[in-house]
N, C-alpha and C. Protein backbone atom coordinates (compact mmCIF):
# COMPACT_ATOMS: atom_id res chain seq x y z
N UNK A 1 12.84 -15.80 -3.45
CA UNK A 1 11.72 -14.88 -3.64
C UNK A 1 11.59 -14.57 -5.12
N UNK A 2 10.53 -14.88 -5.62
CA UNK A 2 10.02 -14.59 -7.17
C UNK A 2 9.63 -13.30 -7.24
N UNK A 3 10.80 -12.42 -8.17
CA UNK A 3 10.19 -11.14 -8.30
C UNK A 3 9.86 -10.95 -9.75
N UNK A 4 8.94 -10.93 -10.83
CA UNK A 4 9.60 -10.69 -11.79
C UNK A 4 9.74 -9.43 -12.58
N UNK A 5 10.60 -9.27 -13.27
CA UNK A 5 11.27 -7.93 -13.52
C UNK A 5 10.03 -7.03 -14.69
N UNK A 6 9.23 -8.05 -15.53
CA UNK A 6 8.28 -7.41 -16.47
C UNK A 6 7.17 -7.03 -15.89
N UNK A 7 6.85 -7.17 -14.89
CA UNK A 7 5.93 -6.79 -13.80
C UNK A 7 6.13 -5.60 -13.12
N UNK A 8 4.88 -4.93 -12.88
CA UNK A 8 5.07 -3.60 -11.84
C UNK A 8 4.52 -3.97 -10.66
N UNK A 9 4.66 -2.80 -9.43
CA UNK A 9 4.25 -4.05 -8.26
C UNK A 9 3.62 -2.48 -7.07
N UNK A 10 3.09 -3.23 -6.12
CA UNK A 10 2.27 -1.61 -4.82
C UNK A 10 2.87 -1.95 -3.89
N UNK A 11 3.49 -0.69 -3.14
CA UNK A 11 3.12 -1.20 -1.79
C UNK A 11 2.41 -2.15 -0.96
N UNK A 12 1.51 -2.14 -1.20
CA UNK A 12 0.38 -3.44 -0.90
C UNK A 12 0.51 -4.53 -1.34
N UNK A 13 1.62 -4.89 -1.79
CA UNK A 13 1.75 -6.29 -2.10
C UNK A 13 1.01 -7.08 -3.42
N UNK A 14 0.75 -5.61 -4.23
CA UNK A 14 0.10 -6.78 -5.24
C UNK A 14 0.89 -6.32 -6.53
N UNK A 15 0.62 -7.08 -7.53
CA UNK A 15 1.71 -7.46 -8.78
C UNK A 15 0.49 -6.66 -10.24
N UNK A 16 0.95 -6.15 -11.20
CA UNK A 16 0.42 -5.87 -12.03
C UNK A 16 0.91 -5.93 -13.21
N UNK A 17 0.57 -7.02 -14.33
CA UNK A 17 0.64 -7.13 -15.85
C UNK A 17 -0.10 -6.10 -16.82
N UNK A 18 0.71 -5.29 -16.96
CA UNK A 18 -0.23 -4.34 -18.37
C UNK A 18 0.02 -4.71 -19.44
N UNK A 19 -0.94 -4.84 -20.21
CA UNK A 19 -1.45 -5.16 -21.64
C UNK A 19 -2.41 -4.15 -22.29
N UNK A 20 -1.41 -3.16 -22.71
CA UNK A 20 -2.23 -1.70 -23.91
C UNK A 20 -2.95 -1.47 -22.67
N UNK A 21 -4.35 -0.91 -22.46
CA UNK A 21 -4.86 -0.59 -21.44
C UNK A 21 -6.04 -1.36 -20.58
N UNK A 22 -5.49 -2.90 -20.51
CA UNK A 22 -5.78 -3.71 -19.47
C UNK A 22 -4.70 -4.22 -18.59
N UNK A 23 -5.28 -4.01 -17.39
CA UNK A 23 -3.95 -4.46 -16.21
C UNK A 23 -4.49 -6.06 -15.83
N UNK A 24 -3.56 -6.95 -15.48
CA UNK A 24 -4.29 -8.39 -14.85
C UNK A 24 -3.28 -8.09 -13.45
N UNK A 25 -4.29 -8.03 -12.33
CA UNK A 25 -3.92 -7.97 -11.47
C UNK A 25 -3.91 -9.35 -10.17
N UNK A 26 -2.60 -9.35 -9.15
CA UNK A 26 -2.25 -10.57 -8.07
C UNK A 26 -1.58 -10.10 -6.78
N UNK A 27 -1.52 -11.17 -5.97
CA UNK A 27 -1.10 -10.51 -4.82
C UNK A 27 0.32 -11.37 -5.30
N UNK A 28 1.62 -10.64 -4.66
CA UNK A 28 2.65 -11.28 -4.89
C UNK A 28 3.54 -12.86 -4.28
N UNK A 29 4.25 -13.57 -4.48
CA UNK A 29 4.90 -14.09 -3.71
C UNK A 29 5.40 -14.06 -2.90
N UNK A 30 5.87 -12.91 -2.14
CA UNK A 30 6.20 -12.36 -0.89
C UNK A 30 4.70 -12.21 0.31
N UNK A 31 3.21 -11.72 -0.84
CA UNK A 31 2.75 -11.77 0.06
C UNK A 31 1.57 -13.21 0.37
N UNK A 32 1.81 -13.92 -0.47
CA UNK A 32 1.21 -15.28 -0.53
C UNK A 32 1.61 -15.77 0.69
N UNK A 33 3.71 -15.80 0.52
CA UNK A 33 4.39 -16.07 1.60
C UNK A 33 3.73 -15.67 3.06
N UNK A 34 3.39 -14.29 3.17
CA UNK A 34 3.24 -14.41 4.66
C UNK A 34 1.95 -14.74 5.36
N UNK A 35 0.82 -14.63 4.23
CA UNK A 35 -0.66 -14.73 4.37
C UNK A 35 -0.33 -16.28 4.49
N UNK A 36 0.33 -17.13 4.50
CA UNK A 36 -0.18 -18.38 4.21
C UNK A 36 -0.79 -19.46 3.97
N UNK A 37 -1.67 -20.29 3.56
CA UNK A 37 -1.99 -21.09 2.98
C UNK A 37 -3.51 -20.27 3.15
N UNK A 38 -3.48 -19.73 1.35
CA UNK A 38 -5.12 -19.33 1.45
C UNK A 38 -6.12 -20.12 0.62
N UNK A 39 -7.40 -19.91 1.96
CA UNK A 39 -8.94 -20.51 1.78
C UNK A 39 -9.74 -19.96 0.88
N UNK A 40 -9.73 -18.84 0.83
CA UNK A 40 -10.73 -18.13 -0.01
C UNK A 40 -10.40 -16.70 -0.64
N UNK A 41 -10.62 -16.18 -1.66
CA UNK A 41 -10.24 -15.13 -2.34
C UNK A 41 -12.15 -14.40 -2.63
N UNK A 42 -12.36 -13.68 -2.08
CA UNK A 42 -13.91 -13.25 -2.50
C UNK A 42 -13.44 -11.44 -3.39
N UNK A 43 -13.93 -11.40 -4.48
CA UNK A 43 -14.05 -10.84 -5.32
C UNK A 43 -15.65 -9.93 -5.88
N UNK A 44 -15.79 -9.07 -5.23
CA UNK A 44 -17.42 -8.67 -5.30
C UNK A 44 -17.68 -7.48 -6.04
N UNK A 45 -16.82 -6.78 -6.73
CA UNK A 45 -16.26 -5.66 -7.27
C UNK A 45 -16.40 -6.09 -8.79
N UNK A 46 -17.02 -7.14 -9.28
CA UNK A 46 -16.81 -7.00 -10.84
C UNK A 46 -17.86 -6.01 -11.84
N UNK A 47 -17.22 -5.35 -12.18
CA UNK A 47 -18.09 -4.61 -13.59
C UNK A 47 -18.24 -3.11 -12.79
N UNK A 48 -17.38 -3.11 -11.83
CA UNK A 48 -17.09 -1.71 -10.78
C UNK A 48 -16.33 -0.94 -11.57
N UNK A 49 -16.18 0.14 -11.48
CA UNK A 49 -15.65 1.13 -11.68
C UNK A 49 -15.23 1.82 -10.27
N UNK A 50 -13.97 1.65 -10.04
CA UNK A 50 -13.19 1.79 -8.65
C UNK A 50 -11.80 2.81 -8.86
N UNK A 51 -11.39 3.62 -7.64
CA UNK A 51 -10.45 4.62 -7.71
C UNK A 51 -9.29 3.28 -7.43
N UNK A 52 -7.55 4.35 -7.78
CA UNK A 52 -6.75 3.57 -7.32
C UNK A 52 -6.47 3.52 -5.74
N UNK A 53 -6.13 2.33 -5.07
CA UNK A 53 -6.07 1.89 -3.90
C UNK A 53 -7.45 2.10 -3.07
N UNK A 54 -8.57 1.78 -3.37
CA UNK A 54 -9.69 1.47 -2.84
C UNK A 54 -10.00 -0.24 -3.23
N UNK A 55 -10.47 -0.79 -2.04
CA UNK A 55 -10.63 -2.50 -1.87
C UNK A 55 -11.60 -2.69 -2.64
N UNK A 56 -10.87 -3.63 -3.66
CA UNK A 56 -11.74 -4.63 -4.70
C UNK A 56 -12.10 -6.06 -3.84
N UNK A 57 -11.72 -6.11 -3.14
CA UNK A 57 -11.99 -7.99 -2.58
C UNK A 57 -11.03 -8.14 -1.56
N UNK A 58 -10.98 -9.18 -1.09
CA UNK A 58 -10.16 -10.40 0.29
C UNK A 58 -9.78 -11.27 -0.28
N UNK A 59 -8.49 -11.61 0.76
CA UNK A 59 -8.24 -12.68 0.19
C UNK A 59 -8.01 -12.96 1.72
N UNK A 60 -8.43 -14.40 2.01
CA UNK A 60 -8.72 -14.95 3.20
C UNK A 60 -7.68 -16.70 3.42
N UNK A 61 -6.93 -16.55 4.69
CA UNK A 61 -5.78 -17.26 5.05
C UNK A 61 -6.08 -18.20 6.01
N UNK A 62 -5.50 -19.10 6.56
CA UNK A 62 -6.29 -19.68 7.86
C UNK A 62 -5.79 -18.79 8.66
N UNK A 63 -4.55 -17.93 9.05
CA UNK A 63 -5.19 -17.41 10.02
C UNK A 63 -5.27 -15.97 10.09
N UNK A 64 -5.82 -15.85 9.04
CA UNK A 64 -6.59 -13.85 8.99
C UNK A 64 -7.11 -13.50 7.82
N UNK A 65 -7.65 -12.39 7.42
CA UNK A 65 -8.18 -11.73 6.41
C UNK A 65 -7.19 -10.47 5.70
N UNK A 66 -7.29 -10.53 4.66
CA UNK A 66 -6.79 -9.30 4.52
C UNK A 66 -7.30 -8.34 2.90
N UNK A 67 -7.16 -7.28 3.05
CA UNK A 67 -7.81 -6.53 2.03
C UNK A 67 -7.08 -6.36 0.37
N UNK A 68 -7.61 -6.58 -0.57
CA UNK A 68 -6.91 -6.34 -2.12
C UNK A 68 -7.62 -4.82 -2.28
N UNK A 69 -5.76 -3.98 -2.77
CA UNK A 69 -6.19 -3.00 -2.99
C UNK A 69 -5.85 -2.29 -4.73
N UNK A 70 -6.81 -2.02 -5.02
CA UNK A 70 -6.47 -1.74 -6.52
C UNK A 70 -5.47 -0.73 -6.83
N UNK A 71 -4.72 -1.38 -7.66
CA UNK A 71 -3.32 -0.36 -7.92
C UNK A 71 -3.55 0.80 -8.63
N UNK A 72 -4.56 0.49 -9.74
CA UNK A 72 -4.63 1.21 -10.64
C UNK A 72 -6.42 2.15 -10.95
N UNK A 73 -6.88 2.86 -10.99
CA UNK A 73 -7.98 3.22 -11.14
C UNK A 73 -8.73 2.26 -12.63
N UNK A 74 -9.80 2.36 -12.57
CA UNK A 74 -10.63 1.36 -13.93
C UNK A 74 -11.81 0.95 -13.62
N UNK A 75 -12.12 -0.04 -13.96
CA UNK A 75 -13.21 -0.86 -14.30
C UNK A 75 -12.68 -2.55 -14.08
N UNK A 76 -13.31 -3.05 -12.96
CA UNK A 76 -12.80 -4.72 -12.86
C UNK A 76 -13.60 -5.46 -14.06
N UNK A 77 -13.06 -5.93 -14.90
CA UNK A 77 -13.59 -6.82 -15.81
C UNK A 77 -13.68 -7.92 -16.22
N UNK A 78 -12.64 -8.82 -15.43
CA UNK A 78 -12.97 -10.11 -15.20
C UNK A 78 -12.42 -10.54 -13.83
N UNK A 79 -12.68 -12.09 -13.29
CA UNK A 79 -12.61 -12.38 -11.74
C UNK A 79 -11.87 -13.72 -12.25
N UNK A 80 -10.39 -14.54 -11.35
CA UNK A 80 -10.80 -15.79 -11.85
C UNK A 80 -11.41 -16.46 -10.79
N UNK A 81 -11.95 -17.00 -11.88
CA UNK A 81 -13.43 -18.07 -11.41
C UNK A 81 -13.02 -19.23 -10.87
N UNK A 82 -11.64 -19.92 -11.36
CA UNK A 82 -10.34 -20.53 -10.71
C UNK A 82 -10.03 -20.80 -9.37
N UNK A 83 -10.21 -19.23 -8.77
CA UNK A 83 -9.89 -19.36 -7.34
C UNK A 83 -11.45 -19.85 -6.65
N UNK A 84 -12.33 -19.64 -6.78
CA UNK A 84 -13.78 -19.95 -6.06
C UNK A 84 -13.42 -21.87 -5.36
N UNK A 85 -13.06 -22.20 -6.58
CA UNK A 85 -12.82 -24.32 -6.29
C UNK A 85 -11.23 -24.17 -5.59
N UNK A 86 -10.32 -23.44 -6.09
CA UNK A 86 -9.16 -23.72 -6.05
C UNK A 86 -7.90 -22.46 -5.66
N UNK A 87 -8.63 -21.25 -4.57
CA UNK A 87 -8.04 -20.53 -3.80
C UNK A 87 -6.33 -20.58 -3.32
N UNK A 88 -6.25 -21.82 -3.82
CA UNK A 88 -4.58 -22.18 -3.10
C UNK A 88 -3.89 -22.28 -4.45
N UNK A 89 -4.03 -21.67 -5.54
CA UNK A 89 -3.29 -21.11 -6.80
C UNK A 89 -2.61 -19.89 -6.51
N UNK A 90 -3.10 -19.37 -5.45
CA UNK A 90 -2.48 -18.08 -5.10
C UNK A 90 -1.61 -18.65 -4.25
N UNK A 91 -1.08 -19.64 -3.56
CA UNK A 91 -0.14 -19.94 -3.15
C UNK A 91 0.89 -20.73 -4.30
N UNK A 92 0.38 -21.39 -5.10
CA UNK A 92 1.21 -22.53 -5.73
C UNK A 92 2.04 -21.51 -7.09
N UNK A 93 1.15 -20.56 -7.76
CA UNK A 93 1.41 -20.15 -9.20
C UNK A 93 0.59 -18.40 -8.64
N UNK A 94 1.29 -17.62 -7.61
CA UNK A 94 0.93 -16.75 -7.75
C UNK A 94 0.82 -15.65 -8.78
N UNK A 95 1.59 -15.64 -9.91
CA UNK A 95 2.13 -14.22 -11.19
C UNK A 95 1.09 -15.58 -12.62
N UNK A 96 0.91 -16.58 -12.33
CA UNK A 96 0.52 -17.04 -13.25
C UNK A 96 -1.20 -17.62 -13.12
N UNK A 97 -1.50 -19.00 -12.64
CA UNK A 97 -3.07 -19.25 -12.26
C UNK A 97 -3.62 -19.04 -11.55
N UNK A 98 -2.70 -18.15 -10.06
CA UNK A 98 -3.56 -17.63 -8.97
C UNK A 98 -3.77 -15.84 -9.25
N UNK A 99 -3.51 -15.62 -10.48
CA UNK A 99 -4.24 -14.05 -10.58
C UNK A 99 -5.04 -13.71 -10.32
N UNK A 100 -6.22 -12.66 -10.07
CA UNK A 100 -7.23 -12.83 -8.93
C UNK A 100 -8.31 -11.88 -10.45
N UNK A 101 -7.74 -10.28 -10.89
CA UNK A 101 -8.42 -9.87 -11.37
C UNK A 101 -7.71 -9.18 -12.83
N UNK A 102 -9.12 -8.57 -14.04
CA UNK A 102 -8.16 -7.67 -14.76
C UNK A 102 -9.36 -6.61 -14.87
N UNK A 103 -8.49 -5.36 -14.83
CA UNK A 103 -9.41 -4.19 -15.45
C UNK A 103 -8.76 -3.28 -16.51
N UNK A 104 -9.79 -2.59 -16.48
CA UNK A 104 -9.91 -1.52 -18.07
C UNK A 104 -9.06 -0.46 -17.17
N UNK A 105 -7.70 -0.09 -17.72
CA UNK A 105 -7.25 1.17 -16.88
C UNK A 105 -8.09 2.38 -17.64
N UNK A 106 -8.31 3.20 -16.61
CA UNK A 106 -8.96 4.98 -16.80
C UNK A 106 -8.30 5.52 -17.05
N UNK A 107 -6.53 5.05 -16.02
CA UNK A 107 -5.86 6.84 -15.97
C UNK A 107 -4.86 6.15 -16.31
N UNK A 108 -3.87 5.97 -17.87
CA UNK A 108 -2.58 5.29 -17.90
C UNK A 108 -1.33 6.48 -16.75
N UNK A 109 -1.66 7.85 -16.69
CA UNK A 109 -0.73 8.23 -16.32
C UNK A 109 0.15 7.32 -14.56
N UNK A 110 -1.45 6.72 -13.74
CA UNK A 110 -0.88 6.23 -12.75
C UNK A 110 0.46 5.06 -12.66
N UNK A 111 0.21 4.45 -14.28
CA UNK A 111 1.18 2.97 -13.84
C UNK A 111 2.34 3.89 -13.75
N UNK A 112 2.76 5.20 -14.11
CA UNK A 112 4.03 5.60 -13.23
C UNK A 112 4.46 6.03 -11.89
N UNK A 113 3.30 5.40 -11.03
CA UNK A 113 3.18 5.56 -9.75
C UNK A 113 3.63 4.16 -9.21
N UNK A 114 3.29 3.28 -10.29
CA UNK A 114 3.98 1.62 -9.47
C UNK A 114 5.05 1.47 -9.57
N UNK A 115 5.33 0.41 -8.50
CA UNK A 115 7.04 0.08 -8.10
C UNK A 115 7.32 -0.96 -9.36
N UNK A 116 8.89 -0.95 -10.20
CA UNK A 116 9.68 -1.53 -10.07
C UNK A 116 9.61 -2.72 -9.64
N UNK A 117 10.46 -3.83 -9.98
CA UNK A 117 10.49 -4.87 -9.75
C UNK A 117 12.05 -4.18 -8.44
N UNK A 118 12.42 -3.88 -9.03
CA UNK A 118 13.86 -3.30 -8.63
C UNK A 118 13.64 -2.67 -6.65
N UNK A 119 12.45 -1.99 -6.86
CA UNK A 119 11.81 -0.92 -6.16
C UNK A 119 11.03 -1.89 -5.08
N UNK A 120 10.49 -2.93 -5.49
CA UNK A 120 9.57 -3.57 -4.87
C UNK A 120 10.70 -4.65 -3.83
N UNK A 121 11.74 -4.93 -4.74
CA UNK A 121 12.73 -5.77 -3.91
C UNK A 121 13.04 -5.39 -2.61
N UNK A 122 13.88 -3.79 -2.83
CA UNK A 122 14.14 -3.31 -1.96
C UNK A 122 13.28 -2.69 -0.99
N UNK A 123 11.65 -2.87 -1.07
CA UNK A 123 10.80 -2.40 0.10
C UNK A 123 10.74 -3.80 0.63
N UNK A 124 10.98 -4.44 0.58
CA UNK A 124 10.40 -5.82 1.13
C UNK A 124 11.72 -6.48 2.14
N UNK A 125 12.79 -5.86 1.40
CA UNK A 125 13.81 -6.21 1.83
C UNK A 125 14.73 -4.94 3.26
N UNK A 126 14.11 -4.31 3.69
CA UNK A 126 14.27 -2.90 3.49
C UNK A 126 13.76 -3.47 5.06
């Protein structure tokens, strides 16, 4: 299981890179793992201005749907365009070419609300 430690991570299974006050946000390897082999990632939320943990997009599996929930409050500001041809980056290179989104954080105080790499191990494992 790929956790990595410079990363913060949600309950919800998704992974977050901060950079000064842009986050690039993914769903993790654990949850690539159980969604398995995904078809489609739809992303309809760009240039939104969205609270934290309210649904930015789907990401769609053969066999189910499931909801992306924003970790962090902001503004979505870019989509990759990557997944539209090639959706199964989120299986192959989830923390790297299957990243899904990045936004403008609003509120830095929340990233002290995300898990740990440490934190995230042990919910999964738990």
């Amino acid at each position: 299981m790929n956790i990595p430690s410079e990363l913060k991570y949600t309950k919800d299974h998704e992974w977050i890179k901060i950079e000064g006050n842009t986050a690039t946000v993914g769903i993790t390897d654990f949850a690539q793992g159980e969604l398995g082999d995904i078809v489609y990632v739809e992303v309809d939320t760009l240039d939104e201005t969205l609270d934290a943990e309210e649904v930015f997009g789907t990401v769609e599996a053969v066999k189910t749907v499931s909801d992306l929930f924003l970790p962090l409050s902001g503004e979505i500001i870019a989509f990759n365009d990557n997944l539209e041809d090639e959706p199964e980056k989120v299986n192959t290179d989830p923390y790297g070419e299957g990243w899904m989104i990045q936004l403008k954080i609003s509120d830095p105080s929340q990233v002290d609300h995300l898990l740990s790499a440490e934190d995230y191990k042990a919910l999964i494992s738990g």
